[in-house]
C-alpha atoms as a PDB file:
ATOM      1  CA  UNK A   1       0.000   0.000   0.000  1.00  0.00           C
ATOM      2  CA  UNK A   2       1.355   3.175  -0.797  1.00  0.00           C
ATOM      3  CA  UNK A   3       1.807   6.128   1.657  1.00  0.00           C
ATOM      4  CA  UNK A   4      -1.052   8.828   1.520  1.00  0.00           C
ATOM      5  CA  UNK A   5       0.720  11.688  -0.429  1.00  0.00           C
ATOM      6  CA  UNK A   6      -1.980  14.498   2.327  1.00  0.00           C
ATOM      7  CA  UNK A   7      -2.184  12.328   5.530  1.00  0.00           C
ATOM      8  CA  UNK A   8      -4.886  11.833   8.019  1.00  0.00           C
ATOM      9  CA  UNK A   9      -4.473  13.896  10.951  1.00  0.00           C
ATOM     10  CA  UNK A  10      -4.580  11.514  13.814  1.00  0.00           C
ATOM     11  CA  UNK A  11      -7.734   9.805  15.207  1.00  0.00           C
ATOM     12  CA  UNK A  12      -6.798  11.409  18.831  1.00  0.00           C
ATOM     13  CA  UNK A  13      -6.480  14.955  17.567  1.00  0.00           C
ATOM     14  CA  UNK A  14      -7.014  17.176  20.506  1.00  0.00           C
ATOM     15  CA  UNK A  15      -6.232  20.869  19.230  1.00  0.00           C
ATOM     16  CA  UNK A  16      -7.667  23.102  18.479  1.00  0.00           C
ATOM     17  CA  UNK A  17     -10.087  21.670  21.263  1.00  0.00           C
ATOM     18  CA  UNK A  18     -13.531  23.577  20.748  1.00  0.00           C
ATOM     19  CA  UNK A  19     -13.656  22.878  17.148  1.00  0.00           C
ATOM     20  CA  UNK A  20     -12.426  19.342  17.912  1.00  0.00           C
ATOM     21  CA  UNK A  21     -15.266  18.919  20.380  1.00  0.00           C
ATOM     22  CA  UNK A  22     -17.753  20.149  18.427  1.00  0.00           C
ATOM     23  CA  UNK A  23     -17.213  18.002  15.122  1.00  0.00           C
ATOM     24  CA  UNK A  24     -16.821  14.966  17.311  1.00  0.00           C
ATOM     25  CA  UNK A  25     -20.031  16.032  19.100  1.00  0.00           C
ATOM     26  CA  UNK A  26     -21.867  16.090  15.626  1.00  0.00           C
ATOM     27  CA  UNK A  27     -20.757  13.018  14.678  1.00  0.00           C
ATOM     28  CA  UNK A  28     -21.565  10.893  17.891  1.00  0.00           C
ATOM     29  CA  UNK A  29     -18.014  10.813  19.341  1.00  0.00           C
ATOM     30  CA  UNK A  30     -15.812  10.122  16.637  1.00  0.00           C
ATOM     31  CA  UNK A  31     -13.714  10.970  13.956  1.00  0.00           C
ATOM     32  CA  UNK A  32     -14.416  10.081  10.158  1.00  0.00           C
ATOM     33  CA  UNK A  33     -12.063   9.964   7.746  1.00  0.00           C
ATOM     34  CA  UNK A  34     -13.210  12.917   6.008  1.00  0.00           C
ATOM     35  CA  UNK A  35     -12.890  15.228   9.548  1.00  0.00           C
ATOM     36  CA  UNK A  36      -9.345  13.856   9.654  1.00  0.00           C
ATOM     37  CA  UNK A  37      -8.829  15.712   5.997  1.00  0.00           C
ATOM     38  CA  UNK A  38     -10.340  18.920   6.857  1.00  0.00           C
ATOM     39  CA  UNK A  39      -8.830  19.584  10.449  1.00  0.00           C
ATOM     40  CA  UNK A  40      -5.341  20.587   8.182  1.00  0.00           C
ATOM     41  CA  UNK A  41      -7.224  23.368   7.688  1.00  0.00           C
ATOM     42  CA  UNK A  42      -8.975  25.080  10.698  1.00  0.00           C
ATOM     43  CA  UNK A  43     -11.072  27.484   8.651  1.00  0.00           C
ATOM     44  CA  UNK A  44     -12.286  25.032   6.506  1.00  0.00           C
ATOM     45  CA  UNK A  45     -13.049  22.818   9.161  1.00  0.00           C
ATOM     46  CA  UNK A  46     -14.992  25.029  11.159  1.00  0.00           C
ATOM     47  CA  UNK A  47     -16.707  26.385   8.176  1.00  0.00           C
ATOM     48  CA  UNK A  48     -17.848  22.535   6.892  1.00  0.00           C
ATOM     49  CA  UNK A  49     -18.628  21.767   9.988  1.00  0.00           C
ATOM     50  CA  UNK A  50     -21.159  24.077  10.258  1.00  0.00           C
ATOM     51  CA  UNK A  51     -22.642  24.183   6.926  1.00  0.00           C
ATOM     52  CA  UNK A  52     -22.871  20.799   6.532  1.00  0.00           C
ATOM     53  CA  UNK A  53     -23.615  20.320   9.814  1.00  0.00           C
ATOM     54  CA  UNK A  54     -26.799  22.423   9.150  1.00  0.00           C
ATOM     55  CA  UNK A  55     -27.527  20.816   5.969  1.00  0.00           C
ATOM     56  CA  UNK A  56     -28.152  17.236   7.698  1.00  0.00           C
ATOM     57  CA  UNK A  57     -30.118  18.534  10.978  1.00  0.00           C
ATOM     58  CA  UNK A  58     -31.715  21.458  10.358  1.00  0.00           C
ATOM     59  CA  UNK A  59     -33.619  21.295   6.981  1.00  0.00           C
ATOM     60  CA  UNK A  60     -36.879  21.337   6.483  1.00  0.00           C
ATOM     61  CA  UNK A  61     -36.099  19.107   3.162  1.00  0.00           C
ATOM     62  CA  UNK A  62     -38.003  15.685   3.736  1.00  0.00           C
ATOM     63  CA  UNK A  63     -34.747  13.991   5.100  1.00  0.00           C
ATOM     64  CA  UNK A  64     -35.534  10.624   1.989  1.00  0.00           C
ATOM     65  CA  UNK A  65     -35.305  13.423  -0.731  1.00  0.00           C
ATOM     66  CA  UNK A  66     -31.675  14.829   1.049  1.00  0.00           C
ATOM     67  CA  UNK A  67     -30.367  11.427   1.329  1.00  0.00           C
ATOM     68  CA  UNK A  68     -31.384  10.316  -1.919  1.00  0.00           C
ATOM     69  CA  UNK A  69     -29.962  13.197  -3.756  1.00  0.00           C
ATOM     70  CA  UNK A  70     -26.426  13.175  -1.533  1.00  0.00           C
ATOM     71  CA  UNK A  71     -26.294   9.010  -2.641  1.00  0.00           C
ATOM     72  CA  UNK A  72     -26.925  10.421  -6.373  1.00  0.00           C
ATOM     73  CA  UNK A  73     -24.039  12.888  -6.526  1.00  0.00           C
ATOM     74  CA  UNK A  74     -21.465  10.007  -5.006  1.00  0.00           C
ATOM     75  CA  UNK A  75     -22.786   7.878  -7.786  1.00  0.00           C
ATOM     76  CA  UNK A  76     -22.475  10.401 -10.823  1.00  0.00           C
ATOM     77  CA  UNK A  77     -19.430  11.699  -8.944  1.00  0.00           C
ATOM     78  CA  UNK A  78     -17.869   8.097  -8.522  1.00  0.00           C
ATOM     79  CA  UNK A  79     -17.166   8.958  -4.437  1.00  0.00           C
ATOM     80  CA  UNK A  80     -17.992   5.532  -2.845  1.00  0.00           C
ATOM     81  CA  UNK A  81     -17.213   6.901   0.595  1.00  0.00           C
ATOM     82  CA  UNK A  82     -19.797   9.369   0.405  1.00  0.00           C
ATOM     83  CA  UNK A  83     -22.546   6.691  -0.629  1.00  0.00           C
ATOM     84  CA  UNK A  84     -21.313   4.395   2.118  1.00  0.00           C
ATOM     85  CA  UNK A  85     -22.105   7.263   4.570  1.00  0.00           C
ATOM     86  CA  UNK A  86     -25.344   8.127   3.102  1.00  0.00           C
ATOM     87  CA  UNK A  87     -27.269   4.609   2.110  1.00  0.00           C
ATOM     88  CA  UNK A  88     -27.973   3.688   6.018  1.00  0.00           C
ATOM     89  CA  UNK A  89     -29.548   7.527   6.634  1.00  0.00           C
ATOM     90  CA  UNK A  90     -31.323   6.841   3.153  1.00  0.00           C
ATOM     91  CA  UNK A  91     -32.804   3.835   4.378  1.00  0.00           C
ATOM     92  CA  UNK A  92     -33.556   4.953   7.808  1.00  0.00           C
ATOM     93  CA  UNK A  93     -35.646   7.942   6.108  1.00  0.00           C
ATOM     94  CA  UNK A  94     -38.034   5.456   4.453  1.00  0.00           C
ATOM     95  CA  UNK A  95     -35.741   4.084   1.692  1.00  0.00           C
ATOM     96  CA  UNK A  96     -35.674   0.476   0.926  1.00  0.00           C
ATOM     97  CA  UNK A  97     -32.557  -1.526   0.144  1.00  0.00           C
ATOM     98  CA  UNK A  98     -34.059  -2.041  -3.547  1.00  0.00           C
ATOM     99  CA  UNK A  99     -34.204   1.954  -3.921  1.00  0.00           C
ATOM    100  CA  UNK A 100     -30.559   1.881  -2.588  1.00  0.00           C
ATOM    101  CA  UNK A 101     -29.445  -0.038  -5.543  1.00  0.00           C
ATOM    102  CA  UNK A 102     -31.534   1.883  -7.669  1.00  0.00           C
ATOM    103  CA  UNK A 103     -29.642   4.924  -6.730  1.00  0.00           C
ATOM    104  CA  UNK A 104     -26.507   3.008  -8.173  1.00  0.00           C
ATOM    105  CA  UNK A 105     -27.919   3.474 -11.310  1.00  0.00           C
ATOM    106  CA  UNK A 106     -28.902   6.900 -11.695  1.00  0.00           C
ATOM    107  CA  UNK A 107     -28.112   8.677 -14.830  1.00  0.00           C
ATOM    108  CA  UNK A 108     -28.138   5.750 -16.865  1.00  0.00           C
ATOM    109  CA  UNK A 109     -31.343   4.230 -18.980  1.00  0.00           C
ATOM    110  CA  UNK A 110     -31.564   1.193 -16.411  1.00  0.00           C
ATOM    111  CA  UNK A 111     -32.330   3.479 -13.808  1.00  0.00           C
ATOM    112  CA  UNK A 112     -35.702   2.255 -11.962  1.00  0.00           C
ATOM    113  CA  UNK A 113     -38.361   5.215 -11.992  1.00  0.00           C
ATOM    114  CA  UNK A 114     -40.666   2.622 -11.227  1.00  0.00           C
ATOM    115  CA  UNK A 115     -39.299   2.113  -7.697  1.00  0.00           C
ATOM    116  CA  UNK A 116     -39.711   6.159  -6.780  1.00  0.00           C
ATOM    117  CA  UNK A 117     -42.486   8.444  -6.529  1.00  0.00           C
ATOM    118  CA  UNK A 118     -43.029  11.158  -8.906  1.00  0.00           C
ATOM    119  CA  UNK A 119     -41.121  14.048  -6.269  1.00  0.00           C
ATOM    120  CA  UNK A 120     -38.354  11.380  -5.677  1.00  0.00           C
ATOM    121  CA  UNK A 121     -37.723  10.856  -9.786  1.00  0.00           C
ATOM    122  CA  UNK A 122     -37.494  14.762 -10.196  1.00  0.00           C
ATOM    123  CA  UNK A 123     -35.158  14.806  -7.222  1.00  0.00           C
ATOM    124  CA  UNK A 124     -32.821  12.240  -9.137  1.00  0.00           C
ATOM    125  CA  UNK A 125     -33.640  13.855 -12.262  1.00  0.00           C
ATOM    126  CA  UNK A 126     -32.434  17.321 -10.447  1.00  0.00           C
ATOM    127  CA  UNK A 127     -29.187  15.345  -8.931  1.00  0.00           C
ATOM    128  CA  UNK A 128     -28.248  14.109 -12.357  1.00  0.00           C
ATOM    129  CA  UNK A 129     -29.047  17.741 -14.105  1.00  0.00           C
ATOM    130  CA  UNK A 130     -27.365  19.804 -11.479  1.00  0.00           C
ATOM    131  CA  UNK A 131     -24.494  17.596 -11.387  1.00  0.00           C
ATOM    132  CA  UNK A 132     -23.678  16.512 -15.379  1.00  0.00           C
ATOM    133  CA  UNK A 133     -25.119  19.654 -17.065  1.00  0.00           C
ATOM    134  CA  UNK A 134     -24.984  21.990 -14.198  1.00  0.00           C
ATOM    135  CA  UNK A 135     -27.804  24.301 -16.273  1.00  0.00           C
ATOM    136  CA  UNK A 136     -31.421  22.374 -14.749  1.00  0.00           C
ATOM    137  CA  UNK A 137     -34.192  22.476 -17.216  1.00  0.00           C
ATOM    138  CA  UNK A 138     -36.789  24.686 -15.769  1.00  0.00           C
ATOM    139  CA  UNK A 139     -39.759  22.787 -16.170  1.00  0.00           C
ATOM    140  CA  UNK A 140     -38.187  20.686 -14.152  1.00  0.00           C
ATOM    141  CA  UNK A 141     -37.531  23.220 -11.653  1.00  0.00           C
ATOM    142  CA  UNK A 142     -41.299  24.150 -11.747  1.00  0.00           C
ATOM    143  CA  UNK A 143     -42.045  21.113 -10.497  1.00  0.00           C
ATOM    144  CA  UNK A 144     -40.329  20.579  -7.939  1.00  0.00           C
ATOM    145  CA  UNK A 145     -41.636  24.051  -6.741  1.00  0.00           C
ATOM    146  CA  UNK A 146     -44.994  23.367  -6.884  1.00  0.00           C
ATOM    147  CA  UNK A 147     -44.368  19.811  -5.413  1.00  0.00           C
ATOM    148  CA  UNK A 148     -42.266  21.160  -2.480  1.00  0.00           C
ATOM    149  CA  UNK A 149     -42.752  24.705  -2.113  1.00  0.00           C
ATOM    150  CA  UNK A 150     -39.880  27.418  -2.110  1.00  0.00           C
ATOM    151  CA  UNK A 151     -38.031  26.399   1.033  1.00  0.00           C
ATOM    152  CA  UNK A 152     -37.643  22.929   0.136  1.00  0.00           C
ATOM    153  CA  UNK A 153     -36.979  23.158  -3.810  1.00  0.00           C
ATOM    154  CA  UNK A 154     -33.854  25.759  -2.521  1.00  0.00           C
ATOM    155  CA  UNK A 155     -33.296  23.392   0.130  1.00  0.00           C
ATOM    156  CA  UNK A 156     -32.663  20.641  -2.309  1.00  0.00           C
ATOM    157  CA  UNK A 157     -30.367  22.719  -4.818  1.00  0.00           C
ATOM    158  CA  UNK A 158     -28.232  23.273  -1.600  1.00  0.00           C
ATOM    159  CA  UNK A 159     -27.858  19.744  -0.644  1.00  0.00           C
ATOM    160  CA  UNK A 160     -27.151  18.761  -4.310  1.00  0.00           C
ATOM    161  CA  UNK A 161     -24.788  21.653  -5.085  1.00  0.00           C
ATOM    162  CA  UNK A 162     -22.652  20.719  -0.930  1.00  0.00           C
ATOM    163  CA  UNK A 163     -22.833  17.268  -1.987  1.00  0.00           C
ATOM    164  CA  UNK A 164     -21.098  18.054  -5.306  1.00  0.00           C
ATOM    165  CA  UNK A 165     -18.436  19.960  -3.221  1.00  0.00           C
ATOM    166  CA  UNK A 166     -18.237  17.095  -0.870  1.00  0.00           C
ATOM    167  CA  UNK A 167     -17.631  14.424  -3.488  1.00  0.00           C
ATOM    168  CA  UNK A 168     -14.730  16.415  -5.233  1.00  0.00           C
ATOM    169  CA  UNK A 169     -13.056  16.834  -2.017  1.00  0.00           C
ATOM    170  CA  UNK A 170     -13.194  13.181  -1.225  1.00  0.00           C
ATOM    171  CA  UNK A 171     -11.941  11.960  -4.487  1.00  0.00           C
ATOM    172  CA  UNK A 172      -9.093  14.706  -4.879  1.00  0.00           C
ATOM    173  CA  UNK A 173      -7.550  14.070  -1.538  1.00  0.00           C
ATOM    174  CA  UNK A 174      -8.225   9.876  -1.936  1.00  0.00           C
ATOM    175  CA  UNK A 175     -10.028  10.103   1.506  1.00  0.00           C
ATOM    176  CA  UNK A 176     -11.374   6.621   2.003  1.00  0.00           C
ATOM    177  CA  UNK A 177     -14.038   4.408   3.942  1.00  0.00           C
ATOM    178  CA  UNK A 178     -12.761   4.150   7.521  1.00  0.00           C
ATOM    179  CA  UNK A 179     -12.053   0.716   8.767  1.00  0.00           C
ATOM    180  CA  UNK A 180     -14.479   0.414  11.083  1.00  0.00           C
ATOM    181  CA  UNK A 181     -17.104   3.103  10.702  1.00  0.00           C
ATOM    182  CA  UNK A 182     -19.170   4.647  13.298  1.00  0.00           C
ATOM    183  CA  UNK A 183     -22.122   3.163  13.681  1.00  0.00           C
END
C-alpha cells in the first residue's frame, strides 16, 4: 500500500479543542475519515462543519429526498465513501434496500423510476441535471416548486450543489471508507 501523499491527521487529535469537540459532538463521538482531511485546515473545518452540519439537521427538506440526492451525486461523482455514509440515513428515512441499488444506477437508462415516486424521480432527475449539465431544465424546476414549495426546492439545490463539493473533495484528496465506521 502506498503512503497517503496528504495524511490523516490523527484519530486522537485534541487541538484546536472547541472545534475538535464540536465536530466529534456532531458526529456521535468520533472521527471520520473525512474530519481527519479537513482539520489541516482550521477554517475550513470550522466552516464545513457548520454548513454541513446544518444541511443534515436542520432542513426542512423531507430527510428521503436529502439522502437520496447526496447518494446520487457520489454515484455520478464516482465517491464511494460518500454513498457508504449516506445509504444507512437513506434507508432509515423510508428508503428500501431495492431503492438503494436503484440509486446506483442513476443517470443511466436502467435506472428504476418505477421504484420512486413522482417528487423522488425529479429529485434524481435534479441530482443528475445539477451535477452533469450543471444548467437544470426549468420545467423541471417548476415542479419541484410546486411539489415542495420554495423552502424545500432551494433546500434541495443546496444539498445537491454541498454534496457536489463534498464528493470532489473526497476523491481529490483519496479520503477513504474508515475501517471500522461509526455506527
Amino acid at each position: 500500500m502506498s503512503e497517503r501523499l496528504i495524511p490523516y491527521q490523527p484519530m486522537d487529535l485534541a487541538e484546536p479543542a472547541e472545534l475538535v469537540a464540536a465536530i466529534r459532538k456532531r458526529r456521535g463521538g468520533q472521527f471520520i475519515n473525512l474530519d481527519r482531511m479537513l482539520l489541516h485546515s482550521v477554517p475550513i473545518a470550522e466552516g464545513w462543519n457548520h454548513f454541513i452540519g446544518e444541511i443534515r439537521n436542520n432542513l426542512s427538506l423531507d430527510p428521503k429526498l436529502r439522502e437520496l440526492a447526496m447518494c446520487g451525486v457520489a454515484v455520478l461523482n464516482g465517491a464511494e465513501y460518500e454513498f457508504f455514509h449516506h445509504a444507512p440515513p437513506f434507508k432509515k428515512a423510508g428508503g428500501t434496500e431495492e431503492q438503494v441499488q436503484g440509486l446506483r444506477l442513476i443517470g443511466q437508462a436502467t435506472f428504476p423510476k418505477d421504484l420512486f415516486s413522482p417528487v423522488e424521480n425529479d429529485a434524481a432527475e435534479l441530482t443528475l441535471q445539477m451535477t452533469r449539465n450543471i444548467k437544470v431544465d426549468p420545467d423541471l424546476m417548476k415542479r419541484l416548486q410546486k411539489a415542495l414549495g420554495s423552502t424545500d426546492a432551494v433546500e434541495l439545490v443546496t444539498v445537491i450543489a454541498a454534496y457536489n463539493m463534498v464528493s470532489r473533495f473526497l476523491i481529490a484528496l483519496d479520503v477513504n471508507p474508515e475501517d471500522h465506521p461509526p455506527a
